[in-house]
Protein backbone atom coordinates (compact mmCIF):
# COMPACT_ATOMS: atom_id res chain seq x y z
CA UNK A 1 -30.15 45.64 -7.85
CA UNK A 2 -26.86 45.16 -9.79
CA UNK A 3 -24.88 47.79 -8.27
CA UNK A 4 -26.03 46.58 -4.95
CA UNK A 5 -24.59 42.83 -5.56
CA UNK A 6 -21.11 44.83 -6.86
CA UNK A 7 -21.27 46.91 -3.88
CA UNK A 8 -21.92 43.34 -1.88
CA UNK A 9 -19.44 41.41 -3.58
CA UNK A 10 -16.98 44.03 -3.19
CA UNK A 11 -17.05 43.60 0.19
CA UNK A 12 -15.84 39.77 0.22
CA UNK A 13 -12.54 38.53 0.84
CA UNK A 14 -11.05 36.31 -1.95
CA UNK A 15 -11.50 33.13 -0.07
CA UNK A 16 -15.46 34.21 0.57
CA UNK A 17 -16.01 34.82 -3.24
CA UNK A 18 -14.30 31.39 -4.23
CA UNK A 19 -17.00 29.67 -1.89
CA UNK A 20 -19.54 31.90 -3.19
CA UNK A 21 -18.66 30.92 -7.22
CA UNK A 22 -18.33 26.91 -6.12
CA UNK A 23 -21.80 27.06 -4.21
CA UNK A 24 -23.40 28.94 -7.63
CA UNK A 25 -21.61 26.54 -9.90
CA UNK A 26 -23.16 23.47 -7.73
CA UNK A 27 -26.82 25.04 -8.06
CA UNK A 28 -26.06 26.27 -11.72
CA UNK A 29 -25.44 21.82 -11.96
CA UNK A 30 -28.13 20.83 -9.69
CA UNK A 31 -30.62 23.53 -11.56
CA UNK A 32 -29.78 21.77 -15.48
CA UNK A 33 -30.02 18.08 -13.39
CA UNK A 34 -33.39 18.98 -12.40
CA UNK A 35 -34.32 20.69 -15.51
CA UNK A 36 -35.30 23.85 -14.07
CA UNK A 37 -37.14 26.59 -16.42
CA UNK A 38 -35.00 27.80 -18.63
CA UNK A 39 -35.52 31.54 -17.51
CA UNK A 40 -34.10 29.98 -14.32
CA UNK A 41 -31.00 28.63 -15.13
CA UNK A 42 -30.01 31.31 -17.42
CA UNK A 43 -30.27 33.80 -14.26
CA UNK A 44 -28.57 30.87 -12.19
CA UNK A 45 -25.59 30.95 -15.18
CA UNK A 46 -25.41 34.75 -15.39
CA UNK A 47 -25.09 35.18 -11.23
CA UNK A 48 -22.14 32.35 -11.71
CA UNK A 49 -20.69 34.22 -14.44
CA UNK A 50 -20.20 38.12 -12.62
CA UNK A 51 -19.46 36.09 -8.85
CA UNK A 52 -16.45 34.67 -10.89
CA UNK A 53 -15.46 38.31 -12.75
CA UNK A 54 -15.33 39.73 -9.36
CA UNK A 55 -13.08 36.37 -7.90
CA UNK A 56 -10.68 37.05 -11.21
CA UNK A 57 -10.67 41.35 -10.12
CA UNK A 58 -9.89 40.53 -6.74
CA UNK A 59 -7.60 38.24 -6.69
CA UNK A 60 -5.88 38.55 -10.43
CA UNK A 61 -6.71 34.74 -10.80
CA UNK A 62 -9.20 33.18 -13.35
CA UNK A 63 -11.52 30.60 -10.87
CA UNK A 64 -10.47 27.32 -10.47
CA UNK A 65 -12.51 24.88 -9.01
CA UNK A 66 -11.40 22.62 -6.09
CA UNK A 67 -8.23 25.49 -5.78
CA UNK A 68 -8.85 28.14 -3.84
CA UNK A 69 -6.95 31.63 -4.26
CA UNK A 70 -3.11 31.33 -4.35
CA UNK A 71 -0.93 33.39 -2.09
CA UNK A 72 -3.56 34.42 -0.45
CA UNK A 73 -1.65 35.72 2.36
CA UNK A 74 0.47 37.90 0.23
CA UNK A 75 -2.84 39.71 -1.65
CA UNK A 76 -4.46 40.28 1.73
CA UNK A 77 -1.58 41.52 3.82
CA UNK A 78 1.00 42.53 2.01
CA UNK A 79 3.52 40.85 3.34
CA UNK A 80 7.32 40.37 3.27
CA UNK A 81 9.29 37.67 1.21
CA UNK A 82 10.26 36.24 4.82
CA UNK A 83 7.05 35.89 5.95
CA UNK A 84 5.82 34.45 3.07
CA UNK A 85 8.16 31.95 2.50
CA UNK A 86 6.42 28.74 3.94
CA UNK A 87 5.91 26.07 1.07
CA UNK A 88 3.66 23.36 1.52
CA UNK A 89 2.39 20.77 -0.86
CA UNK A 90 2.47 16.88 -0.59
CA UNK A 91 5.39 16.23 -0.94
CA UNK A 92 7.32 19.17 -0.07
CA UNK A 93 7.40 21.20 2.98
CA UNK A 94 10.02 24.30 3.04
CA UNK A 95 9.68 27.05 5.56
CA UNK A 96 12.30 29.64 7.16
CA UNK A 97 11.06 29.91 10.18
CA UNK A 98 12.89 28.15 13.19
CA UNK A 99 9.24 27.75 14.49
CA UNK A 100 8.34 26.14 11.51
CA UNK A 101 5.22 26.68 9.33
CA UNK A 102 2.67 29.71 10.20
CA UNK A 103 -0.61 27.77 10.57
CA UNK A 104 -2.31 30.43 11.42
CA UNK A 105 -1.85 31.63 7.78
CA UNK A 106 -1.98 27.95 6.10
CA UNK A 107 -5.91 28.30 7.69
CA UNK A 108 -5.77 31.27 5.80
CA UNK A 109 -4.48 29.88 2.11
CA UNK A 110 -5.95 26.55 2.67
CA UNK A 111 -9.27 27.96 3.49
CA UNK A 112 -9.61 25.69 6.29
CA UNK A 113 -11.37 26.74 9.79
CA UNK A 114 -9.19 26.74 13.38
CA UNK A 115 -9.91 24.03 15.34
CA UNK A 116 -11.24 26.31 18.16
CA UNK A 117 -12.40 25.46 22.11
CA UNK A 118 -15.66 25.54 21.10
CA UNK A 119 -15.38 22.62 18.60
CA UNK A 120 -13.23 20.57 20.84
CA UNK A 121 -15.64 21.22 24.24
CA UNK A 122 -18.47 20.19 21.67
CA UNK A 123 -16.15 16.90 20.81
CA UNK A 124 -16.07 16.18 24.21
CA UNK A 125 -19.95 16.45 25.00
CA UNK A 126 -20.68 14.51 22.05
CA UNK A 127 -18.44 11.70 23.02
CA UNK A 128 -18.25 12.00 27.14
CA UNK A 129 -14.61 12.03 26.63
CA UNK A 130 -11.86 13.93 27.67
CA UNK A 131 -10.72 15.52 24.48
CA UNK A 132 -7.14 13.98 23.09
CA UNK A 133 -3.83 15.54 23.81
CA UNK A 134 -3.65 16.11 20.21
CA UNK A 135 -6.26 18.60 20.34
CA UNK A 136 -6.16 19.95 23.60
CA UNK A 137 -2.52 21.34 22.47
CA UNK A 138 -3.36 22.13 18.68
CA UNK A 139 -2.04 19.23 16.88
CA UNK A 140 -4.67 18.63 15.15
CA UNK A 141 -5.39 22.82 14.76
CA UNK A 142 -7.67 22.74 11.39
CA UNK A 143 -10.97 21.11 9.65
CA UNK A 144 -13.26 21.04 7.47
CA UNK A 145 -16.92 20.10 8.25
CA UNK A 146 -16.39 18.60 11.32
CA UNK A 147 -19.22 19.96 13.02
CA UNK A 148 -21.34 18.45 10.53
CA UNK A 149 -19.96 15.15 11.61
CA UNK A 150 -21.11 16.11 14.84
CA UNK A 151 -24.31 16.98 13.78
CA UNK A 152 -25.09 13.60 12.74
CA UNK A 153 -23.08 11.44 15.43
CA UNK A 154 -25.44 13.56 17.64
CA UNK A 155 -28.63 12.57 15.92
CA UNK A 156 -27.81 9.04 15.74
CA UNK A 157 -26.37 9.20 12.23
CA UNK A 158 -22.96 6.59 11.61
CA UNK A 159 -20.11 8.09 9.63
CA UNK A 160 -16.58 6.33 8.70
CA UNK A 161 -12.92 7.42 9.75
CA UNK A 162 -10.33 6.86 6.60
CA UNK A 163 -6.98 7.37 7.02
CA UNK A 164 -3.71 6.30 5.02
CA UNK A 165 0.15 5.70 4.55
CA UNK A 166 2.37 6.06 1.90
CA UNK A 167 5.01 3.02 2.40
CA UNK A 168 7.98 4.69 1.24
CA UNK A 169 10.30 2.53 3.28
CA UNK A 170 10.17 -0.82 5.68
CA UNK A 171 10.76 0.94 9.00
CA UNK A 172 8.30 4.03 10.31
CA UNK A 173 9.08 6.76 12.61
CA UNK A 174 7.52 8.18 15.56
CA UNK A 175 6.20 11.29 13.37
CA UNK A 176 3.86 8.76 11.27
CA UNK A 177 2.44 7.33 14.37
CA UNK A 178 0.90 11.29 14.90
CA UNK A 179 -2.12 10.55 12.58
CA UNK A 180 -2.76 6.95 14.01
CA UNK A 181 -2.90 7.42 17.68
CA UNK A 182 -5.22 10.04 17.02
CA UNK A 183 -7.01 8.23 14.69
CA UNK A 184 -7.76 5.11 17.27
CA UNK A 185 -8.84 7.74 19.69
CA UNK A 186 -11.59 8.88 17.39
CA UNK A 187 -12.46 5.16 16.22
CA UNK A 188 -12.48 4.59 19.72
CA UNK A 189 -15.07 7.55 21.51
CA UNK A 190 -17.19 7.53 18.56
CA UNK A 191 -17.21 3.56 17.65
CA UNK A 192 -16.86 3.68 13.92
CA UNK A 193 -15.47 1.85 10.85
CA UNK A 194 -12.07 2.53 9.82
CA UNK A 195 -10.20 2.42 6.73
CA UNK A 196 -6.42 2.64 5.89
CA UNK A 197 -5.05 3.11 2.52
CA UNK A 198 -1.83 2.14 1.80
CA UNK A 199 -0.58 3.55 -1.45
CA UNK A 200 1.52 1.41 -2.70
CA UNK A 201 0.97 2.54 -6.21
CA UNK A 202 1.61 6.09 -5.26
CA UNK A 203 5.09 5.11 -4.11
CA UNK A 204 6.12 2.88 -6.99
CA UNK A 205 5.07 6.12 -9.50
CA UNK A 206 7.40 8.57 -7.86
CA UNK A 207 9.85 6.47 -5.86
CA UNK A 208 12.73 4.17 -7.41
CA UNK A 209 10.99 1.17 -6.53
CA UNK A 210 9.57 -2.11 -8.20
CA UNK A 211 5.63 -2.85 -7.51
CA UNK A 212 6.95 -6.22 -5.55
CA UNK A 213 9.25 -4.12 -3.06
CA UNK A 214 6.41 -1.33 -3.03
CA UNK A 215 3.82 -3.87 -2.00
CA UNK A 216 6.36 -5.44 0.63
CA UNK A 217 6.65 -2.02 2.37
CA UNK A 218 3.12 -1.51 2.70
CA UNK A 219 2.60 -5.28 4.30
CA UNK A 220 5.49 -4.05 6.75
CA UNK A 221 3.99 -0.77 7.37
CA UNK A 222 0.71 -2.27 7.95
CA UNK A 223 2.61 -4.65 11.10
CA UNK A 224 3.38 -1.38 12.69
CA UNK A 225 -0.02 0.34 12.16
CA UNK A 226 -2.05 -2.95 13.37
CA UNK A 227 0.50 -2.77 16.96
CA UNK A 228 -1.31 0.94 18.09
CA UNK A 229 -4.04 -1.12 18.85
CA UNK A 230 -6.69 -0.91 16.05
CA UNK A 231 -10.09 -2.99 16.31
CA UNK A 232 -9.59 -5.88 13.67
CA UNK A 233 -13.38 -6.66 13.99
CA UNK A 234 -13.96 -2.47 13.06
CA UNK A 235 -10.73 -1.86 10.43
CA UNK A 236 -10.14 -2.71 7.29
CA UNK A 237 -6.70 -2.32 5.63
CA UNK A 238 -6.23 -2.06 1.90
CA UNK A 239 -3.09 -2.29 -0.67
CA UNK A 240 -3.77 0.11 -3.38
CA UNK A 241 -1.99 -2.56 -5.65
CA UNK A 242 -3.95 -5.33 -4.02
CA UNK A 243 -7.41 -4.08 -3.59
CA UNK A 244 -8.41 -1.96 -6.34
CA UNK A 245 -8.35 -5.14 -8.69
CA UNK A 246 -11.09 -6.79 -6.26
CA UNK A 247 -13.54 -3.98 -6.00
CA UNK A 248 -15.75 -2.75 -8.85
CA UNK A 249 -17.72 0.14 -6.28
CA UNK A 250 -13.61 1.50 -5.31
CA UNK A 251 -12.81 1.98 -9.27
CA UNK A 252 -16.41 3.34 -10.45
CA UNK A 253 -15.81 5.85 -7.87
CA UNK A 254 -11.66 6.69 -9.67
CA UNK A 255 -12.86 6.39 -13.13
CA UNK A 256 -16.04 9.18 -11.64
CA UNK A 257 -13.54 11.52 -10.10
CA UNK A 258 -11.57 11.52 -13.33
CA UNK A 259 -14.33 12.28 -15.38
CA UNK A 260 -14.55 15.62 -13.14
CA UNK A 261 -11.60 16.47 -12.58
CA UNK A 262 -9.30 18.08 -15.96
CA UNK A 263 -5.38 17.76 -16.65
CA UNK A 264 -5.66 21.85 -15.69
CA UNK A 265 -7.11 21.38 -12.31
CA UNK A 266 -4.59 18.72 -11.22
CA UNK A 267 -1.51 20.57 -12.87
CA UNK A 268 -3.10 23.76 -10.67
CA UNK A 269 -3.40 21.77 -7.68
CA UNK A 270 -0.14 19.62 -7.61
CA UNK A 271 2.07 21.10 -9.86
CA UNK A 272 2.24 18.71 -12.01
CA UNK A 273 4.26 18.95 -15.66
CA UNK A 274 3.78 18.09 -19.07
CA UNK A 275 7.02 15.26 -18.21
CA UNK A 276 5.08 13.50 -15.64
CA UNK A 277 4.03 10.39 -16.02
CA UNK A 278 -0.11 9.41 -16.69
CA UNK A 279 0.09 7.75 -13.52
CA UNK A 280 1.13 10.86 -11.42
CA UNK A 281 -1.88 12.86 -13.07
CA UNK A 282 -4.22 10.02 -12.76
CA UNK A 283 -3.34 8.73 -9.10
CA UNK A 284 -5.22 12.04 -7.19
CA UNK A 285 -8.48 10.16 -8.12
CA UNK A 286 -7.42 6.78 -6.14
CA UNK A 287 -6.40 8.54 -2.94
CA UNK A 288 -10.14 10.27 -3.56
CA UNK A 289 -12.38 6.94 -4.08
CA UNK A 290 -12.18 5.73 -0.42
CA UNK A 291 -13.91 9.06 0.90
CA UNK A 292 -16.85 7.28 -0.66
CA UNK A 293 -18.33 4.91 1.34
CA UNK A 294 -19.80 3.04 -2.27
CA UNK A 295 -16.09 2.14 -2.47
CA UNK A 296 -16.10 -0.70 0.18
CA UNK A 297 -19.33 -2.43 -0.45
CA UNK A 298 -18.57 -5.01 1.89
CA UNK A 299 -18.77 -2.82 5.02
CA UNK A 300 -21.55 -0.30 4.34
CA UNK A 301 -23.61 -2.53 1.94
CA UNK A 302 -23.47 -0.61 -1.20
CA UNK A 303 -24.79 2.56 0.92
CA UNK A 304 -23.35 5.62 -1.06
CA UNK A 305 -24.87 8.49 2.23
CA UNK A 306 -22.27 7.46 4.93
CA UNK A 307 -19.90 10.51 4.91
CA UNK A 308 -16.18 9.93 5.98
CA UNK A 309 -14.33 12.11 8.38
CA UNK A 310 -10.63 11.73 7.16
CA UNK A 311 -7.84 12.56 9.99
CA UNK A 312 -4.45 13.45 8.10
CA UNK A 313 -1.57 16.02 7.95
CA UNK A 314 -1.93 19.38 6.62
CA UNK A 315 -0.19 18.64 3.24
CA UNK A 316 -2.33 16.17 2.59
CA UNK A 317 -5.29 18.86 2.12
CA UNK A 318 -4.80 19.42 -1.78
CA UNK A 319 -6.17 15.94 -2.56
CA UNK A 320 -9.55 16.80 -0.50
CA UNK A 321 -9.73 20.04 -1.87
CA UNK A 322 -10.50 18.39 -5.05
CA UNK A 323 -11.99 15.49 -3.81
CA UNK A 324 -14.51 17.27 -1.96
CA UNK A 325 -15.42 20.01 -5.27
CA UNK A 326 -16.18 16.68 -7.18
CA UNK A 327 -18.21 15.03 -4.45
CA UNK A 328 -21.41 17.02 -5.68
CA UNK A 329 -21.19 16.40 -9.30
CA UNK A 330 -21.20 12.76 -9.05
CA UNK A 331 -23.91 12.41 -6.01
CA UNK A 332 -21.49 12.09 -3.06
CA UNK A 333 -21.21 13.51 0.29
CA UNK A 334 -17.99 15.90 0.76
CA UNK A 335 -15.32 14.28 2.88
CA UNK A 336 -14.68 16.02 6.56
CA UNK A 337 -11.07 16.74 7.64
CA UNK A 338 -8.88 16.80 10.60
CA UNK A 339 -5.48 18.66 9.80
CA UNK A 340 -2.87 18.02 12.10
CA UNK A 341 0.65 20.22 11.94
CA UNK A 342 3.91 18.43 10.77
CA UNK A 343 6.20 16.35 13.11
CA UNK A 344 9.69 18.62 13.12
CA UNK A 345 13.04 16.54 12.11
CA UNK A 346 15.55 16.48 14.78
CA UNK A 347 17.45 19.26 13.37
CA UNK A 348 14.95 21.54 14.05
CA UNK A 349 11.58 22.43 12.59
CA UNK A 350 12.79 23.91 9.44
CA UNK A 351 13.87 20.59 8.16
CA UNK A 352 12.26 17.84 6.54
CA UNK A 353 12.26 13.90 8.12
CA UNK A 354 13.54 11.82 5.57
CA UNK A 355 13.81 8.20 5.80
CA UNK A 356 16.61 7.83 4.53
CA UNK A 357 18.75 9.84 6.88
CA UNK A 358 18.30 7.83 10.00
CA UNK A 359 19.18 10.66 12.37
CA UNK A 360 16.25 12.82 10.74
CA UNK A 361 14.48 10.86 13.51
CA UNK A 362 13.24 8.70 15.85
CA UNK A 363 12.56 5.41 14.30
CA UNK A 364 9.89 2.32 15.57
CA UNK A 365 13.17 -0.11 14.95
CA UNK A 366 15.77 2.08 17.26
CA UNK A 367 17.18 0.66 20.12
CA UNK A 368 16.68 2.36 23.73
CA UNK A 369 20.62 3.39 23.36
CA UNK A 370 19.92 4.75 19.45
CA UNK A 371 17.28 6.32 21.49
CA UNK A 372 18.94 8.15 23.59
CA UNK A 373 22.17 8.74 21.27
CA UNK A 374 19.85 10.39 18.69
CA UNK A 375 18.55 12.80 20.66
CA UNK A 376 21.46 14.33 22.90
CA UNK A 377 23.73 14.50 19.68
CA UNK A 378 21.09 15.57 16.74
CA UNK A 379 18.06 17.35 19.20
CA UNK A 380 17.77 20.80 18.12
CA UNK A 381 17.80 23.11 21.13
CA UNK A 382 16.44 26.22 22.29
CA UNK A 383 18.98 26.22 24.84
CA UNK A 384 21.54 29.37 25.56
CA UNK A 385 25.55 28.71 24.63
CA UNK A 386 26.48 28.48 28.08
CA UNK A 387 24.89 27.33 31.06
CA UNK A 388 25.47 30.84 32.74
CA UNK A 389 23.71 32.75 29.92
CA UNK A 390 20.94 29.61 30.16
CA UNK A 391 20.21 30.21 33.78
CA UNK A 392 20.06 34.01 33.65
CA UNK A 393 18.07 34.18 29.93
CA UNK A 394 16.02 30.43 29.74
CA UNK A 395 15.66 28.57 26.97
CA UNK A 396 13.17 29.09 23.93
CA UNK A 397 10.43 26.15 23.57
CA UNK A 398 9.28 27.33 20.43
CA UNK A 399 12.07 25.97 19.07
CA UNK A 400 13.53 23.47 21.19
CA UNK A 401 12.73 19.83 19.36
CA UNK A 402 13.18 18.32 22.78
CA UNK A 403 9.94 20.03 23.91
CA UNK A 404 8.11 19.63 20.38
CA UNK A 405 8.54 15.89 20.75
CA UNK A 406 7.18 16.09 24.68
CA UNK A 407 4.29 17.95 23.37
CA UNK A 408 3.63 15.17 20.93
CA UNK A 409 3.99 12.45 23.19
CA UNK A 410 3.68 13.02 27.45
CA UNK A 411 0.56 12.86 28.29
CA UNK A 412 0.45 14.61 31.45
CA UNK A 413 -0.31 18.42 30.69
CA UNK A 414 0.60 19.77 34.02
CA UNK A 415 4.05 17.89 33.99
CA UNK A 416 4.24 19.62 30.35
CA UNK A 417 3.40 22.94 31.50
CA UNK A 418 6.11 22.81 34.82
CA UNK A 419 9.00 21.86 32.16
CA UNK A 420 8.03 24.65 29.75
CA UNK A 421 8.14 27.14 33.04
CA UNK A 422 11.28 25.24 33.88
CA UNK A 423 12.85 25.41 30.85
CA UNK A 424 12.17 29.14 29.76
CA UNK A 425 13.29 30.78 32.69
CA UNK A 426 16.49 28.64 33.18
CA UNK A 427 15.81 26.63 35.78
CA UNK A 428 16.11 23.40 33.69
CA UNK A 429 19.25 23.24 30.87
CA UNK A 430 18.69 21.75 27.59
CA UNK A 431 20.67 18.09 28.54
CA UNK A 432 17.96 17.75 31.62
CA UNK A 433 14.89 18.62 29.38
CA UNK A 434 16.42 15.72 26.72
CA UNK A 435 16.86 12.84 29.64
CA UNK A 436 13.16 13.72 30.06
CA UNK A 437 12.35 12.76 26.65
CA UNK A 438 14.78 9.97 26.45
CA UNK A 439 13.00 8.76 29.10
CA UNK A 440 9.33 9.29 27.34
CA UNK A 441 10.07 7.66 24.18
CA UNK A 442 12.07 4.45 25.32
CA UNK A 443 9.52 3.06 26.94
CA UNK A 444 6.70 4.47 24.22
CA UNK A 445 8.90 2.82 21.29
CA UNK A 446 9.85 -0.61 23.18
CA UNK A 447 5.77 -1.13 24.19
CA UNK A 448 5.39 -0.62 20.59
CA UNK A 449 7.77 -3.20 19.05
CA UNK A 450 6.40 -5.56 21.97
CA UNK A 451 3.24 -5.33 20.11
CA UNK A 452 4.63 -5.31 16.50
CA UNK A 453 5.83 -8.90 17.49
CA UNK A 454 2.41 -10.31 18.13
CA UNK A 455 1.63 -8.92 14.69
CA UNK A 456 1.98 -12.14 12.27
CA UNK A 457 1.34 -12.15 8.59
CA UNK A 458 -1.34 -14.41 9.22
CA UNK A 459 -2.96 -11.38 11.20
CA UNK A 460 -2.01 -8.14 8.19
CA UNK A 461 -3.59 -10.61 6.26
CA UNK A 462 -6.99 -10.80 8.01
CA UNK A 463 -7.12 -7.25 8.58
CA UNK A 464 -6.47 -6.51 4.66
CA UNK A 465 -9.34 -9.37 3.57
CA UNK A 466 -12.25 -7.36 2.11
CA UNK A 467 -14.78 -8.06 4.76
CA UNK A 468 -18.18 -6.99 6.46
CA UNK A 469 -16.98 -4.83 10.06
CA UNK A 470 -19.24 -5.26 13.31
CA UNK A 471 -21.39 -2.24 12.26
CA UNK A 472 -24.92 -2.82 10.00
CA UNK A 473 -25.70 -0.48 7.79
């Protein structure tokens, strides 16, 4: 019987025996809650015990829970320095390739599953809708559990959308719009509560700011999240360093995750160092509580079974890793994810956006002449050198920023498809394919700071009250 679990376990990948230890760990816990037979939980404790001996032979890594196998690319395929040189964590994102990051492998390290046409023809049967751009092109490319989301939209069961912002600086670009839009689609075609986050806190810990100006941003940033449209009467906005003083269900759930989570795990997980600050090491835990729906009492009536589907940016993944290995231990339901990729920089998709480099970007304040200023001079094309070496070779999409931005933002797939034929074989040069999304985003931006106008403070402030939504629960 032994030899034929070895011979079984032998035969899992890394990533399948992490999942394997984490599922016997959580019935090794539920088995001593319930105060199983002894007999029982010693066999329980002794399975737990060899599936992590095999995890540490395989993978030269002693089991860490909530962080799945590092490198896992490089153990399973061996593969070269280039092609291993993506870095991705959130706060950092480094990667050599003029394509940008591999997701394909990121699926693979994260241990994340492809957002496949399957899942998004069952999205669109469960809502009626015609699926978002965002996944009909791979934006959003990655999740975790969302088909149990649809399991229980389809038999009548509510769940919650929570999002969030870190308000690093008064004015937003059009790459932290990406995880909005998509996220009033979704509050939209499934008609659900939402939740923002705005950490605040997080930003006054690692940036060079004071709480007051930290605070400030968020209230700003909050103007230009309200003007995509959200539903005040189904969205709730919260200040890390206003709300968490008003609600006793949101810090129960912090000073939980803490409990569960060791100084190890979180230096595993986010690299942090013996010189950060307690505030760093602690702050995981808040971006966790508001996957709990006991954490806004208000809305769900102190129900703690209304799971939360959480739409956000790959990088952002390290935080639900661990958020969703504690969710067991302390009687929660594990958050779902949508991952979407990263918005590319101007210069190309090996570059970081940076807000305080003004031509990193597109920006919600530019003018319809920054506009279109920012993008002939700083777009990164896939263009040839010459027009005559252009019209006989074409251009290269994969790396033209020009067409990464139209793939973000024109709707019209067919129109997107004829400039991608266009473009690769020649027939359209690299200045043409930029008027075309000069002329996508100046109207996109100027709608937008039409509505950022109506937004008063007398309106952020209603939609950050603490308040009961237009759902019962």
């Amino acid at each position: 019987m032994a030899d034929s679990l070895n011979c079984d376990l032998k035969s899992l990948s890394p990533l399948q025996l992490f999942e394997r230890v984490t599922e016997q760990g959580e019935k090794v816990r539920a088995l001593k809650a319930g105060k199983a037979p002894k007999d029982e939980i010693d066999a329980a404790v002794r399975m737990l015990l060899s599936l992590k001996l095999s995890y540490k032979t395989a993978t030269g890594q002693d089991y860490q829970a909530g962080l799945p196998p590092r490198d896992l690319v490089l153990i399973n395929n061996g593969t070269t320095k280039e092609e291993d040189e993506d870095f991705v964590d959130p706060w950092t994102v480094q990667t050599s390739n003029a394509k940008g990051v591999d997701y394909d492998k990121l699926i693979v390290r994260f241990g994340s599953s492809k957002i496949d046409t399957d899942l998004i023809n069952r999205i669109e049967r469960a809502t009626g809708q015609k699926p978002h751009r965002f996944l009909r092109r791979g934006i959003f490319f990655s999740h975790r559990d969302m088909d149990q989301i649809l399991d229980a939209y389809e038999n009548k069961k509510s769940f919650y959308l929570y999002t969030g912002r870190g308000p690093s600086s008064q004015a937003m670009h059009v790459g932290h719009l990406i995880p909005f839009i998509f996220t009033k689609w979704l509050q939209e075609v499934f008609d659900v509560p939402l939740v923002i986050q705005l950490t605040d806190d997080e930003k006054y810990l690692w940036k060079d700011l004071t709480t007051e100006k930290a605070y400030e941003y968020a209230k700003e940033n909050a103007k230009d999240i309200i003007a995509c449209g959200f539903d005040i009467n189904k969205t709730f906005i919260f200040s890390d360093l206003d709300y968490l003083g008003t609600s006793t269900g949101f810090y129960r759930n912090i000073v939980k995750v803490q409990k569960h989570v060791t100084f190890n795990q979180v230096k595993g997980i986010f690299g942090f160092t013996d010189s950060d600050c307690i505030g760093k090491i602690s702050f995981p835990a808040i971006q966790a509580a508001p996957s709990f729906s006991s954490s806004f009492p208000q809305i769900f009536n102190g129900k703690e079974n209304i799971q939360c589907l959480i739409p956000c940016a790959i990088d952002q993944d390290p935080y639900f890793r661990m958020t969703r290995d504690v969710a067991p231990r302390i009687g929660q339901p594990k958050p779902a994810l949508l991952h979407s990729v990263f918005f590319p920089a101007l210069q190309g998709a090996q570059t970081k956006m940076s807000a305080s480099d003004p031509n990193s970007s597109i920006f919600l304040t530019d003018t319809p002449k920054q506009i279109k200023t920012k993008i002939n001079k700083h777009a990164f094309s896939g263009g040839r050198d010459t027009i005559e070496e252009h019209r006989k070779y074409g251009g290269n999409c994969d790396v033209d920023v020009s067409f990464m931005y139209l793939t973000f933002f024109l709707e019209d797939d067919d129109r997107l498809e004829q400039l991608k034929q266009a473009y690769t074989s020649g027939e359209l040069l690299t200045g043409e394919l930029k008027k075309v999304l000069i002329e996508t985003l100046q109207p996109l931006i100027a709608a937008h700071q039409e509505r950022r106008k109506q937004v008063t403070d007398e309106v952020v402030k209603q939609f950050m009250t603490p308040r009961k939504l237009a759902f019962e629960f």
